[in-house]
Protein backbone atom coordinates (compact mmCIF):
# COMPACT_ATOMS: atom_id res chain seq x y z
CA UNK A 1 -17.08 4.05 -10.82
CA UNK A 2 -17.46 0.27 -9.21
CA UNK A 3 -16.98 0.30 -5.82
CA UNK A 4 -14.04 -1.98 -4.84
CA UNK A 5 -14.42 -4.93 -2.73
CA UNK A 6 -10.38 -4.08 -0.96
CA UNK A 7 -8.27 -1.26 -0.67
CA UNK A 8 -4.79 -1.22 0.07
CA UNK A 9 -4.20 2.25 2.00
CA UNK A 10 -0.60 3.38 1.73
CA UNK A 11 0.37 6.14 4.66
CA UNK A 12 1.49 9.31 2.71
CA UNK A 13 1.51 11.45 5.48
CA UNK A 14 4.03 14.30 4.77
CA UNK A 15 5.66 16.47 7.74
CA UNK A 16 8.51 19.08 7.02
CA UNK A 17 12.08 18.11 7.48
CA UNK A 18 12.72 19.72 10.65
CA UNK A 19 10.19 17.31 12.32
CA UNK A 20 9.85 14.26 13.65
CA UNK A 21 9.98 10.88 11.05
CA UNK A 22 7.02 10.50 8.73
CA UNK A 23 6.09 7.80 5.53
CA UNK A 24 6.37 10.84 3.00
CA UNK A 25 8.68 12.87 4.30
CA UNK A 26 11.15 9.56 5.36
CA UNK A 27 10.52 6.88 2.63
CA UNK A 28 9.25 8.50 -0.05
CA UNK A 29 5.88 6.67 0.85
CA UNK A 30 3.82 8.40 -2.44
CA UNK A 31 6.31 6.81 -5.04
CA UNK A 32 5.56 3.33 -3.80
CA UNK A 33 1.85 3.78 -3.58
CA UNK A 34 1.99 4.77 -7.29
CA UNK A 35 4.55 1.24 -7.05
CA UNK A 36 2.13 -0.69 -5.58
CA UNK A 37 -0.99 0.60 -7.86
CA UNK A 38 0.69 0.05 -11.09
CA UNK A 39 1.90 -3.53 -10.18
CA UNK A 40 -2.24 -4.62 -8.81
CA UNK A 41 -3.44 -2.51 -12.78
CA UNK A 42 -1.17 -4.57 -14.43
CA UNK A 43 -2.41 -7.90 -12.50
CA UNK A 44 -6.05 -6.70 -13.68
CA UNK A 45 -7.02 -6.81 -9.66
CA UNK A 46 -9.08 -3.37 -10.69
CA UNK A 47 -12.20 -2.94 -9.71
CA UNK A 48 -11.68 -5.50 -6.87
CA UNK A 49 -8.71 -3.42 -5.46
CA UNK A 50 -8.21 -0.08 -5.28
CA UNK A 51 -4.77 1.20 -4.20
CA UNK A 52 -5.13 4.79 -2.30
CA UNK A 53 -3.15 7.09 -0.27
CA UNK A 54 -3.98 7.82 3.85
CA UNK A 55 -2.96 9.89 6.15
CA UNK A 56 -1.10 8.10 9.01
CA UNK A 57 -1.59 4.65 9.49
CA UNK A 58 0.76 4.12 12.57
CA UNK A 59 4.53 4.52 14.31
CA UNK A 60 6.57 6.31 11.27
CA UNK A 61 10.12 5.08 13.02
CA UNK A 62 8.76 1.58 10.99
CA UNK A 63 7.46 2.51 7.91
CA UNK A 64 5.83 2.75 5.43
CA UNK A 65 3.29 1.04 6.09
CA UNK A 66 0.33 -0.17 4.15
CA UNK A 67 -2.71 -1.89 5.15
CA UNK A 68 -5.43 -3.95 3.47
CA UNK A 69 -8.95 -3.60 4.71
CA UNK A 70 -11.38 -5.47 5.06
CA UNK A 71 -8.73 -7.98 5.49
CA UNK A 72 -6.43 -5.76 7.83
CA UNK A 73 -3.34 -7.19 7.01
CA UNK A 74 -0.72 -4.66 7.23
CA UNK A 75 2.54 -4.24 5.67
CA UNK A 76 5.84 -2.27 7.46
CA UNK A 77 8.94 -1.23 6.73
CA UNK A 78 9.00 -2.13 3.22
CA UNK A 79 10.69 -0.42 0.20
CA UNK A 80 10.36 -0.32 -3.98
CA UNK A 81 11.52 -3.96 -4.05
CA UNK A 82 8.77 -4.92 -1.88
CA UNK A 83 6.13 -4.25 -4.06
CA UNK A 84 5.51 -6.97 -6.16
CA UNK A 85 5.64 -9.54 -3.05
CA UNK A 86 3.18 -7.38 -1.38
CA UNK A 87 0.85 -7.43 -4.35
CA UNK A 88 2.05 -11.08 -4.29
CA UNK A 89 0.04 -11.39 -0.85
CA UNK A 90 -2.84 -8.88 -1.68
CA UNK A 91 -4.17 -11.16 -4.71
CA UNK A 92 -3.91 -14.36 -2.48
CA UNK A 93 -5.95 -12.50 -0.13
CA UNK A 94 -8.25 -11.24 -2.28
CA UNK A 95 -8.54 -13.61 -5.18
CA UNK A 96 -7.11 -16.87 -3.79
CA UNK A 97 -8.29 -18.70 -7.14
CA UNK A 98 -6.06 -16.78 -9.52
CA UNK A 99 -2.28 -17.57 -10.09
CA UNK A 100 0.38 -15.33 -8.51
């Protein structure tokens, strides 16, 4: 397997409905992570980007969130319509030459 140059973590930490807020558990955080790696396959930004799931990447009242590293740009709040804009972002960062 090539090691990628980016990944795009997306929080899927889960907690159990009678706690407090969480990416999973709140905004169905695992759907758009398989959202968000379909839409950067389809772009052909593989091996370059990889698209995984984390743990928790920050304050769950305002997600999910998302971040890409190296470039630590982070996404919040966003939903399924999101997606494509966010990929939008991640190829300018990460392949400014190529047409969005």
């Amino acid at each position: 397997m090539t090691k990628p140059n980016n990944i795009l973590f997306v929080c899927a930490n889960a907690r159990g409905a009678d706690k407090r807020e969480s990416c999973e558990t709140s905004h169905g955080s695992s759907e758009l992570c398989k959202l968000l790696r379909d839409a950067a396959k389809a772009r052909g930004l593989k091996p370059e980007l990889r698209v995984a799931s984390s743990s928790c990447l920050g304050p769950c009242h305002q997600g999910p969130h998302a971040v890409l590293m190296p470039a630590d740009k982070w996404f919040s709040g966003f939903d399924a319509t999101d997606c494509e804009t966010i990929i939008d972002t991640v190829q300018q960062i990460i392949a400014p030459n190529t047409n969005v």
